[in-house]
C-alpha atoms as a PDB file:
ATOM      1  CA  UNK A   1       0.000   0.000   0.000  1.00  0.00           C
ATOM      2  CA  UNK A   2       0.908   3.658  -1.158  1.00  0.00           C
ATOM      3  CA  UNK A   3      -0.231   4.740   2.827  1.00  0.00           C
ATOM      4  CA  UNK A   4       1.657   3.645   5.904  1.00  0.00           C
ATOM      5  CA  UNK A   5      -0.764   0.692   8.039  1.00  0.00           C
ATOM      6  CA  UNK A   6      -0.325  -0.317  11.604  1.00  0.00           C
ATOM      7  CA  UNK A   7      -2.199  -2.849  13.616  1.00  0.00           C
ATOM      8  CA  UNK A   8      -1.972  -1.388  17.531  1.00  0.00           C
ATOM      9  CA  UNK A   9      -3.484  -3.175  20.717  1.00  0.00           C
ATOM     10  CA  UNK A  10      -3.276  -2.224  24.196  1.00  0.00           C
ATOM     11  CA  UNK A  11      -1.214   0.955  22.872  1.00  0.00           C
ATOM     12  CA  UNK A  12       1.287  -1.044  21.537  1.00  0.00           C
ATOM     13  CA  UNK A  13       2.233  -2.246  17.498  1.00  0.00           C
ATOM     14  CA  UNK A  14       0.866  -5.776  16.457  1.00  0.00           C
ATOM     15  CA  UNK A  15       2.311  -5.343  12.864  1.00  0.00           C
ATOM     16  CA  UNK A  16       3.061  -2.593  10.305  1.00  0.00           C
ATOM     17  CA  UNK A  17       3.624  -2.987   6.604  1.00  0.00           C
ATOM     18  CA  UNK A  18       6.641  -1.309   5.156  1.00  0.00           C
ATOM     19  CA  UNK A  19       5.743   2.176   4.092  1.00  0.00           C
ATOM     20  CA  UNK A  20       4.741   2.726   7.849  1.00  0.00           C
ATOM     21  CA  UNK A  21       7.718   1.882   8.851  1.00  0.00           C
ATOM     22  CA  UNK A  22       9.786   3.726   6.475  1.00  0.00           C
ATOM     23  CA  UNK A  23       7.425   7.123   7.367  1.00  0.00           C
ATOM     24  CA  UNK A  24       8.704   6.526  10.734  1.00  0.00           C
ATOM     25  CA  UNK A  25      12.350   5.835  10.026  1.00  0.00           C
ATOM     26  CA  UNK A  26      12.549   2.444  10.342  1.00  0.00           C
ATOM     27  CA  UNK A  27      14.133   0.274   7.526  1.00  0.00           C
ATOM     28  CA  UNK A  28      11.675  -3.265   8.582  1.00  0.00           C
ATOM     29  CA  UNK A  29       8.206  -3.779   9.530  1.00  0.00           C
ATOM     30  CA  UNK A  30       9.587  -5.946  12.184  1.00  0.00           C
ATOM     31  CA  UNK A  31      11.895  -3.450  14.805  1.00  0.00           C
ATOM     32  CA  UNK A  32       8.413  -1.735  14.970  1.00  0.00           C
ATOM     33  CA  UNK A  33       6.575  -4.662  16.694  1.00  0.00           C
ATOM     34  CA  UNK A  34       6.195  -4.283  20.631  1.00  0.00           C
ATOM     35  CA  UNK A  35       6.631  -0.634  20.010  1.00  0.00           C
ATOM     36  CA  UNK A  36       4.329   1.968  21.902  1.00  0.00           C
ATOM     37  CA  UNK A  37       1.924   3.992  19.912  1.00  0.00           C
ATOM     38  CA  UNK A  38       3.077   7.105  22.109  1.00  0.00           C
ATOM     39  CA  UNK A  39       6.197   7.157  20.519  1.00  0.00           C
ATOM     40  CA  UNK A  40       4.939   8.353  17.524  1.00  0.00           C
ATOM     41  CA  UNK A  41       4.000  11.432  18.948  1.00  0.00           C
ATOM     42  CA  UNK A  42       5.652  14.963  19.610  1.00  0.00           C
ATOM     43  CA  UNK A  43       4.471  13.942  23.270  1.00  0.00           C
ATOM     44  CA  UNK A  44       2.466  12.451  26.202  1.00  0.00           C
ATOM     45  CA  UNK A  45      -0.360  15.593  25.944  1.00  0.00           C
ATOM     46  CA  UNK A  46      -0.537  15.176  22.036  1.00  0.00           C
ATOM     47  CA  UNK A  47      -1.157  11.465  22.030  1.00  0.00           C
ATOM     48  CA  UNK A  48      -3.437  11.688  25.081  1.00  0.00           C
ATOM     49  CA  UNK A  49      -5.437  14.472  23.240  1.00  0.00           C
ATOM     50  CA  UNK A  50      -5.585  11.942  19.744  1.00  0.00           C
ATOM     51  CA  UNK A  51      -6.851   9.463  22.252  1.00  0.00           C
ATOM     52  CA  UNK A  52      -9.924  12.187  23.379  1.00  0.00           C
ATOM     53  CA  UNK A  53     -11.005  13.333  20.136  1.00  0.00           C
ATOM     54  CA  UNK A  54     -11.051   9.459  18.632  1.00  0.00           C
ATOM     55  CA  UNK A  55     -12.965   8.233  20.933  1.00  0.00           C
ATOM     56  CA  UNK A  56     -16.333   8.749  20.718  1.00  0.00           C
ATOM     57  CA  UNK A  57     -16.446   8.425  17.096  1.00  0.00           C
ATOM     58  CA  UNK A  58     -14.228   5.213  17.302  1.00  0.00           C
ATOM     59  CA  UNK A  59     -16.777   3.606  20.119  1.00  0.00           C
ATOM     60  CA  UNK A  60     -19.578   4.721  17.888  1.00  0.00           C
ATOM     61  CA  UNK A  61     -18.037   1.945  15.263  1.00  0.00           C
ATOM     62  CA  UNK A  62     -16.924   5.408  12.797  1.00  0.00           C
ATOM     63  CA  UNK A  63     -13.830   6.215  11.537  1.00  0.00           C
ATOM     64  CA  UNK A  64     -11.745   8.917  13.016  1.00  0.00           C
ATOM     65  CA  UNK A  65      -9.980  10.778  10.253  1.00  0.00           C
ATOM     66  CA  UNK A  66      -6.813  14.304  11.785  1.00  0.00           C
ATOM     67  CA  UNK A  67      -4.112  16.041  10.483  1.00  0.00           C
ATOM     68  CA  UNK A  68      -1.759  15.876  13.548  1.00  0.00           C
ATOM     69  CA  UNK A  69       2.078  16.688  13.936  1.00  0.00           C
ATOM     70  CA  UNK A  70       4.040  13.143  14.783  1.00  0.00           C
ATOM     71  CA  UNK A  71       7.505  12.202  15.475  1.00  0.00           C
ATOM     72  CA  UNK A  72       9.994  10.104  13.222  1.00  0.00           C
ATOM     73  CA  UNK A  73      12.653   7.841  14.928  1.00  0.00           C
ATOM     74  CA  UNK A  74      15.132  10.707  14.857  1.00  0.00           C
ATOM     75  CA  UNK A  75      12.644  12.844  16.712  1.00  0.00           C
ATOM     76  CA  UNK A  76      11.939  15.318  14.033  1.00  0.00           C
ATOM     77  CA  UNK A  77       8.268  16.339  13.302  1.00  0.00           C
ATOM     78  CA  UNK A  78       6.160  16.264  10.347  1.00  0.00           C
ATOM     79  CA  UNK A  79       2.592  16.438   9.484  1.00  0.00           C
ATOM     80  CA  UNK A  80       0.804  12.911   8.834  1.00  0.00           C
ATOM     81  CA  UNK A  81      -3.126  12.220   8.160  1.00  0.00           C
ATOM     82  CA  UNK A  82      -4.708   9.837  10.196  1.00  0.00           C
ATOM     83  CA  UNK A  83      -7.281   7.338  10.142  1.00  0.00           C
ATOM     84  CA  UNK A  84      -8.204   4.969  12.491  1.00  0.00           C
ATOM     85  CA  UNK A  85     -10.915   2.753  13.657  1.00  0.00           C
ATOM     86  CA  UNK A  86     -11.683   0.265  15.693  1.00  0.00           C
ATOM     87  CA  UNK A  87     -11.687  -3.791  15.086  1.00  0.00           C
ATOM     88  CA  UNK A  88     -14.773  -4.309  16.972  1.00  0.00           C
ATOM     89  CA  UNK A  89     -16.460  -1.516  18.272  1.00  0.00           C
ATOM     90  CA  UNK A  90     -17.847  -3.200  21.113  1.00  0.00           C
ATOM     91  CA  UNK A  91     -14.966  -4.537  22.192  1.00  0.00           C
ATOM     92  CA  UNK A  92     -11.874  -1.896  22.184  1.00  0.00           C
ATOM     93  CA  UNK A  93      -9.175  -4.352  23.868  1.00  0.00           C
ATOM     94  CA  UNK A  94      -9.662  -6.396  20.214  1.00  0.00           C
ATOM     95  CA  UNK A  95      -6.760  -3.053  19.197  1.00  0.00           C
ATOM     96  CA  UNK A  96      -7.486  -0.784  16.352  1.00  0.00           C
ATOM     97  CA  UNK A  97      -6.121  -0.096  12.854  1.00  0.00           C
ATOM     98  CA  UNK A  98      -4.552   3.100  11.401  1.00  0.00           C
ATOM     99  CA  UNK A  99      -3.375   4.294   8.006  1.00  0.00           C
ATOM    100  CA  UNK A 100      -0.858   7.310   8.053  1.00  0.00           C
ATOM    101  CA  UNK A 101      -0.135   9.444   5.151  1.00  0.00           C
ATOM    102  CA  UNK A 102       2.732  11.411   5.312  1.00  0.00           C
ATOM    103  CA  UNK A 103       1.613  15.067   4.338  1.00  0.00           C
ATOM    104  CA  UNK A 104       4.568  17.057   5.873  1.00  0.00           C
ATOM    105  CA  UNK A 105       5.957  18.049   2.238  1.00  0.00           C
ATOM    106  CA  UNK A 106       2.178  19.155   0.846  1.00  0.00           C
ATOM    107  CA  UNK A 107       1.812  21.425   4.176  1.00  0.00           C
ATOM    108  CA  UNK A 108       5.119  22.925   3.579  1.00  0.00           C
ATOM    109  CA  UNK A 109       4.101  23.471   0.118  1.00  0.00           C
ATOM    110  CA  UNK A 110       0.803  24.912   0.826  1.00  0.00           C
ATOM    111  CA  UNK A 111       1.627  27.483   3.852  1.00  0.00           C
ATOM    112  CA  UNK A 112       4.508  28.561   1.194  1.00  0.00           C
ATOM    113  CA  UNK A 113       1.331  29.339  -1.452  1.00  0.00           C
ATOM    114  CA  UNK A 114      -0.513  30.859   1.480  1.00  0.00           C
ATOM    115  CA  UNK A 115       2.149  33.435   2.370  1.00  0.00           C
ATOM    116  CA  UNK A 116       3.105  33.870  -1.035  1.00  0.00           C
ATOM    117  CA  UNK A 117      -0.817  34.762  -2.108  1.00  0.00           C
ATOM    118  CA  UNK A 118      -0.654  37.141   1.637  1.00  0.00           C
ATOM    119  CA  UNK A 119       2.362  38.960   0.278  1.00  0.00           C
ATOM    120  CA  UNK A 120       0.669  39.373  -3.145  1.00  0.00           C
ATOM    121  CA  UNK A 121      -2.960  40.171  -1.305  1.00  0.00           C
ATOM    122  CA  UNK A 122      -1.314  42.674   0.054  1.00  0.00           C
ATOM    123  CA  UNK A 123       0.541  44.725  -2.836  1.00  0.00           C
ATOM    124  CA  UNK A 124      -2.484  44.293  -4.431  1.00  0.00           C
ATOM    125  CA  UNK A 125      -4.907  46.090  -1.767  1.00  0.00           C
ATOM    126  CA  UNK A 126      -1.995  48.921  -0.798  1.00  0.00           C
ATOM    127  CA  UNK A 127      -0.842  49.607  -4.388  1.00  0.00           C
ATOM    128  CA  UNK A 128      -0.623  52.737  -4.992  1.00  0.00           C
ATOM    129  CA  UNK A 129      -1.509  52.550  -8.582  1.00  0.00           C
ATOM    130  CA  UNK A 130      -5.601  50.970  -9.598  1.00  0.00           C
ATOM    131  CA  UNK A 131      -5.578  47.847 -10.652  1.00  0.00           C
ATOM    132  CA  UNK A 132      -8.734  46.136 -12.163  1.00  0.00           C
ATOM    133  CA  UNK A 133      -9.449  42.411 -13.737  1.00  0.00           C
ATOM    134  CA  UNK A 134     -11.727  42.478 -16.839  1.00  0.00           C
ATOM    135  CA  UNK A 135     -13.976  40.082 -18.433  1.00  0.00           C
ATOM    136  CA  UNK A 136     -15.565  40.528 -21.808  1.00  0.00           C
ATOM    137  CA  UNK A 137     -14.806  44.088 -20.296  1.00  0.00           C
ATOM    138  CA  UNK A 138     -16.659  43.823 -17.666  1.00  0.00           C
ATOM    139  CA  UNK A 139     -15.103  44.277 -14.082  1.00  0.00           C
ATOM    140  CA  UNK A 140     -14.497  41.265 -12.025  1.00  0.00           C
ATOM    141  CA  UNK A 141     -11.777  42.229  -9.104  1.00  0.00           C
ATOM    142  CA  UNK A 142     -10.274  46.027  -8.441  1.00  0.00           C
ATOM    143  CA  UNK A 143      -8.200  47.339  -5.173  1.00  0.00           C
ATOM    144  CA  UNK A 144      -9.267  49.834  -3.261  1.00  0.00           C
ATOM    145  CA  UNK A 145      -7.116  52.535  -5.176  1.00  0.00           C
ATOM    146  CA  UNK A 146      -9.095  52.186  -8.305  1.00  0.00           C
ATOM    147  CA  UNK A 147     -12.510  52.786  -6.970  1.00  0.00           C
ATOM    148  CA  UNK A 148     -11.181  55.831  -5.434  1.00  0.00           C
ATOM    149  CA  UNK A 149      -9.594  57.091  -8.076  1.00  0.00           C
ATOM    150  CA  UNK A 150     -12.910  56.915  -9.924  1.00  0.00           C
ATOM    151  CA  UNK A 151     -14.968  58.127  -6.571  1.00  0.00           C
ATOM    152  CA  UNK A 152     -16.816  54.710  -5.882  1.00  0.00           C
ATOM    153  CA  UNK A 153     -17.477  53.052  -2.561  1.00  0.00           C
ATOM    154  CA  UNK A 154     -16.291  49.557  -2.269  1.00  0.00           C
ATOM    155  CA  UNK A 155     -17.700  47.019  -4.110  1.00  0.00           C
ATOM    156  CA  UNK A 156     -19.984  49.095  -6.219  1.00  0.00           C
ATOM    157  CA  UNK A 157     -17.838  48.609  -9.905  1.00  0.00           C
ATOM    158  CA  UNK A 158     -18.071  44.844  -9.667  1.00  0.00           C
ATOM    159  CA  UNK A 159     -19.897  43.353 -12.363  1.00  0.00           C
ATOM    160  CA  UNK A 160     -20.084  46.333 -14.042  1.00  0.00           C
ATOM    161  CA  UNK A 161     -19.138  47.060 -17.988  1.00  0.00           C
ATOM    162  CA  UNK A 162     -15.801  49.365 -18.828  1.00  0.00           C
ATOM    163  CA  UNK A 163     -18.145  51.894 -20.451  1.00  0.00           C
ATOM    164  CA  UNK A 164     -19.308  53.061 -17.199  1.00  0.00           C
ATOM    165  CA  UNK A 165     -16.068  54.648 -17.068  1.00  0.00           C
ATOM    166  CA  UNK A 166     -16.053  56.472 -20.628  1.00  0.00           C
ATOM    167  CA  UNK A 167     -17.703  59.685 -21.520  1.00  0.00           C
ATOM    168  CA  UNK A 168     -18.628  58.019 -24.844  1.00  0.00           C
ATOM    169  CA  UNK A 169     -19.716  55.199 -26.385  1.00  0.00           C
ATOM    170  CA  UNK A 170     -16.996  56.487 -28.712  1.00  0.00           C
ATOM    171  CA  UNK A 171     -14.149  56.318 -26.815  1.00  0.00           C
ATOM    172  CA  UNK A 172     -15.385  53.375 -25.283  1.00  0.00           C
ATOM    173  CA  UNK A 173     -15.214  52.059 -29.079  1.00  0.00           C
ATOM    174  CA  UNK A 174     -11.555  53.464 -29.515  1.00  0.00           C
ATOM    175  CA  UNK A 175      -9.969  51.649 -26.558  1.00  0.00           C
ATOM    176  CA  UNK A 176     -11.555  48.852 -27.720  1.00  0.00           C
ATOM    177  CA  UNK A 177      -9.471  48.892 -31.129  1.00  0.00           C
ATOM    178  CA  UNK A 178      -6.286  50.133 -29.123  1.00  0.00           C
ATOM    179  CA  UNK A 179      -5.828  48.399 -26.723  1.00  0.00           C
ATOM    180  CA  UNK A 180      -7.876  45.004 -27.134  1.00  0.00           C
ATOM    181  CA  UNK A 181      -6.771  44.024 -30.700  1.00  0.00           C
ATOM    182  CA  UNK A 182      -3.191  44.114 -29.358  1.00  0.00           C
ATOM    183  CA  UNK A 183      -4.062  41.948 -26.646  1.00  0.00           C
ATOM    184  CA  UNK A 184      -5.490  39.296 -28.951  1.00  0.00           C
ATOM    185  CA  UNK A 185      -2.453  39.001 -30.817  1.00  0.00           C
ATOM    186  CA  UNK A 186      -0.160  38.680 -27.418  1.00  0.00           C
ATOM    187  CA  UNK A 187       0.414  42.298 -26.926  1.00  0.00           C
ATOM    188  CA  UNK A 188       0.209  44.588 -23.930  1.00  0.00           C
ATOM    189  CA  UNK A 189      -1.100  48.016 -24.132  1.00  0.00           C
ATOM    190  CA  UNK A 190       0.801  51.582 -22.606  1.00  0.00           C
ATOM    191  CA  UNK A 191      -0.732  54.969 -22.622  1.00  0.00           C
ATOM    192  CA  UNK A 192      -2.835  57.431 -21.386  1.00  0.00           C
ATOM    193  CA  UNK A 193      -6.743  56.878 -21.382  1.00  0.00           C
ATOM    194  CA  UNK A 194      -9.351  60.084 -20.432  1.00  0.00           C
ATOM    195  CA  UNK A 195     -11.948  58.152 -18.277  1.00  0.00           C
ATOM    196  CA  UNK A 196     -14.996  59.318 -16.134  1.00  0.00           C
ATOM    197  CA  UNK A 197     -15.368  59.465 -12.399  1.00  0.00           C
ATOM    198  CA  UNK A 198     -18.287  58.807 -10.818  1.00  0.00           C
ATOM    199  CA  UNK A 199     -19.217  62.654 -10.760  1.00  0.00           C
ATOM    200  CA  UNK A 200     -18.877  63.096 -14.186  1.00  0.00           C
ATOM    201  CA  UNK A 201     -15.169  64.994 -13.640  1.00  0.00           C
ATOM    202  CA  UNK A 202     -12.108  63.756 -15.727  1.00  0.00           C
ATOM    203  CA  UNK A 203      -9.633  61.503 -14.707  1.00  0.00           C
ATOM    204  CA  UNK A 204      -6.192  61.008 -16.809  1.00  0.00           C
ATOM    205  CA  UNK A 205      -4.717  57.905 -16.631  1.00  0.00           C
ATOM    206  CA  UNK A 206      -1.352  56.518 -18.151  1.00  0.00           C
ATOM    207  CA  UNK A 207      -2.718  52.758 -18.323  1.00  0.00           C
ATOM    208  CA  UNK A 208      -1.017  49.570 -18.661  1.00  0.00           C
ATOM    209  CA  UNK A 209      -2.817  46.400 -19.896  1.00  0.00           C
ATOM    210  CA  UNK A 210      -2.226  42.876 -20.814  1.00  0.00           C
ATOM    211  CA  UNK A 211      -4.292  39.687 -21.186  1.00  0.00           C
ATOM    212  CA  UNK A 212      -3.825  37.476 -17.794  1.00  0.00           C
ATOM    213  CA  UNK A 213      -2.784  34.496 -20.173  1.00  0.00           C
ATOM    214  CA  UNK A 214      -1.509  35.570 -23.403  1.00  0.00           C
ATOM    215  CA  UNK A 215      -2.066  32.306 -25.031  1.00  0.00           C
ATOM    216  CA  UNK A 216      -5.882  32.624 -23.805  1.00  0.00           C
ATOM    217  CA  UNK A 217      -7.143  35.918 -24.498  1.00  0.00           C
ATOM    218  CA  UNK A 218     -10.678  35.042 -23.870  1.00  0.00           C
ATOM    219  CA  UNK A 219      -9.619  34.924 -20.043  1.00  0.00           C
ATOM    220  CA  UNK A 220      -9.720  38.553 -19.546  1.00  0.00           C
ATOM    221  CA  UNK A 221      -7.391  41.055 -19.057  1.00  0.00           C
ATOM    222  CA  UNK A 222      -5.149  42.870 -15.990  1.00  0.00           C
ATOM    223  CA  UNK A 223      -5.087  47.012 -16.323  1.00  0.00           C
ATOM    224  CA  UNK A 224      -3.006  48.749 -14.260  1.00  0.00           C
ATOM    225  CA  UNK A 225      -3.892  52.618 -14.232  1.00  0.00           C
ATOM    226  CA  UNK A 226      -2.591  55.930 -12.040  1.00  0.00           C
ATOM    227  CA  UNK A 227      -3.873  59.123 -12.217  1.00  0.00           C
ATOM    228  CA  UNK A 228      -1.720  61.640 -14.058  1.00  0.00           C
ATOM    229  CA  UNK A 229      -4.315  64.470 -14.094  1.00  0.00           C
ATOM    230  CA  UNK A 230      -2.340  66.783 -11.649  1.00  0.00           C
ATOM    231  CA  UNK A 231       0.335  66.438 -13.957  1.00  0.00           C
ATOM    232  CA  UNK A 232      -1.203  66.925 -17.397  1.00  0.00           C
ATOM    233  CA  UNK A 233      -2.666  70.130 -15.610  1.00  0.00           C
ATOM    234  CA  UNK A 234       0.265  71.136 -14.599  1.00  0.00           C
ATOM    235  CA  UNK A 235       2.317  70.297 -18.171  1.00  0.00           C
ATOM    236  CA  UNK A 236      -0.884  72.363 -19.619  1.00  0.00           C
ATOM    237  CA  UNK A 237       0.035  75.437 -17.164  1.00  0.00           C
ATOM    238  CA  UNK A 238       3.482  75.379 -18.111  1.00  0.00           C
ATOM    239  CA  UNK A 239       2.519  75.492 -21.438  1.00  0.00           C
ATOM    240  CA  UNK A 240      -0.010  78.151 -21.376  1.00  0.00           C
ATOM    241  CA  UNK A 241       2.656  80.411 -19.426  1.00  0.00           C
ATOM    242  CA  UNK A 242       5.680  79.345 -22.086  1.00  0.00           C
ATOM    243  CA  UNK A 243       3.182  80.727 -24.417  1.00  0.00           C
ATOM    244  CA  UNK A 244       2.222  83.656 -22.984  1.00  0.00           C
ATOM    245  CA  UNK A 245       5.902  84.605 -22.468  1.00  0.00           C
ATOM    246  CA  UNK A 246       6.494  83.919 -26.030  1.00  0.00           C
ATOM    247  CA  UNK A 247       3.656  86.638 -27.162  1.00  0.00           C
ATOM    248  CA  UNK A 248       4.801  89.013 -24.621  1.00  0.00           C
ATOM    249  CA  UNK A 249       8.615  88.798 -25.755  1.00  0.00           C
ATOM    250  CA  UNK A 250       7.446  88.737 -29.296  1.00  0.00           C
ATOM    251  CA  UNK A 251       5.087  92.092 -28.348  1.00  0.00           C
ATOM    252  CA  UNK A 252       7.772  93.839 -26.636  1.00  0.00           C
ATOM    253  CA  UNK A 253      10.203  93.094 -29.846  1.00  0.00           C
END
């Protein structure tokens, strides 16, 4: 068997097969007969506590299924699923029978995912940049900074179409050709995009967009947007005084 199998009675092992044995350390079934089923455990508390949560299921004639820590023969720790139940129900001295897998490497693996999707949860919520998920243009997932940048409460752009952001159907239409034909053909898009807040005021963007899979374009797209309207504003000022200045040196000439 693929799973680790051990016959115990009066707390001690009957017989193993070899993959229990080899979870534990050992190299034969056989230097694991006699041994106590405490010594499998980190310690006295944790095999007394298996012992009160099998219990009642066991006596009940169910099987008792945990993810608990145990103890190899070199006294490290690893993870192992358990299952146990009883040979006769009735009759608990007749010793019960547990399969062990050993899950230590798949925990590892999965609280290395966990903090890897926290770290990435978290640059995505604090960004200081909006950052949106799209559909068949329609919004699926923002951060925070988006809705704000467009003056929306949280939650209220999910599920709703890009053009709620345009002034136009128009430039709705343009973007469109701009920046989603690219897309299909494996290309990002970069560059600035007018949208429409939710109190009708103007919001420039220098926008960044890509499909999430390139080789599936179908399976929406990632836009990544800040707001450069202070700036163009500014850049307009500038412009407006470098012009005036011009006149007034040209007038004066």
């Amino acid at each position: 068997a693929g799973a680790g199998i051990v016959f115990i009675r009066q707390r001690q092992v009957v017989r193993c097969n070899r993959r229990y044995a080899e979870i534990f350390g050992y190299q034969t079934p056989e230097q694991l007969v006699g041994h106590k089923s405490e010594s499998f455990h980190p310690d006295r508390e944790a095999f007394r506590a298996l012992g009160r949560a099998a219990y009642a299921p066991l006596s009940d004639g169910q099987s008792y299924r945990t993810e608990r820590s145990m103890r190899r023969r070199d006294n490290t720790l690893f993870w192992a699923r358990l299952t146990g139940s009883l040979i006769h129900p009735q009759d608990a001295s007749e010793g019960s029978i547990w399969i062990i897998d050993d899950i230590d490497d798949q925990r590892s693996a999965q609280a290395q995912l966990d903090a890897a999707l926290w770290e990435k949860q978290v640059l995505f919520d604090n960004a200081l940049v909006g950052i949106a998920f799209l559909q068949e243009r329609r919004l699926t997932r923002c951060n925070r900074h988006f809705e704000q940048m467009l003056g929306y409460e949280p939650g209220e752009l999910i599920g709703s179409l890009s053009r709620r952001w345009y002034h136009s159907d128009a430039e709705w239409e343009a973007v469109k050709q701009n920046c989603y034909l690219p897309m299909s053909q494996g290309l990002a898009f970069e560059g600035e995009l007018r949208l429409r807040k939710k109190n009708g005021s103007v919001v420039v963007c220098d926008a960044r967009s890509r499909a999430v899979d390139p080789a599936d374009p179908q399976g929406g797209s990632v836009w990544i947007a800040m707001d450069v309207t202070e700036r163009q504003n500014a850049l307009a000022a500038l412009s407006q005084v470098h012009q005036e200045m011009e006149q007034l040196v040209g007038e004066r000439t």
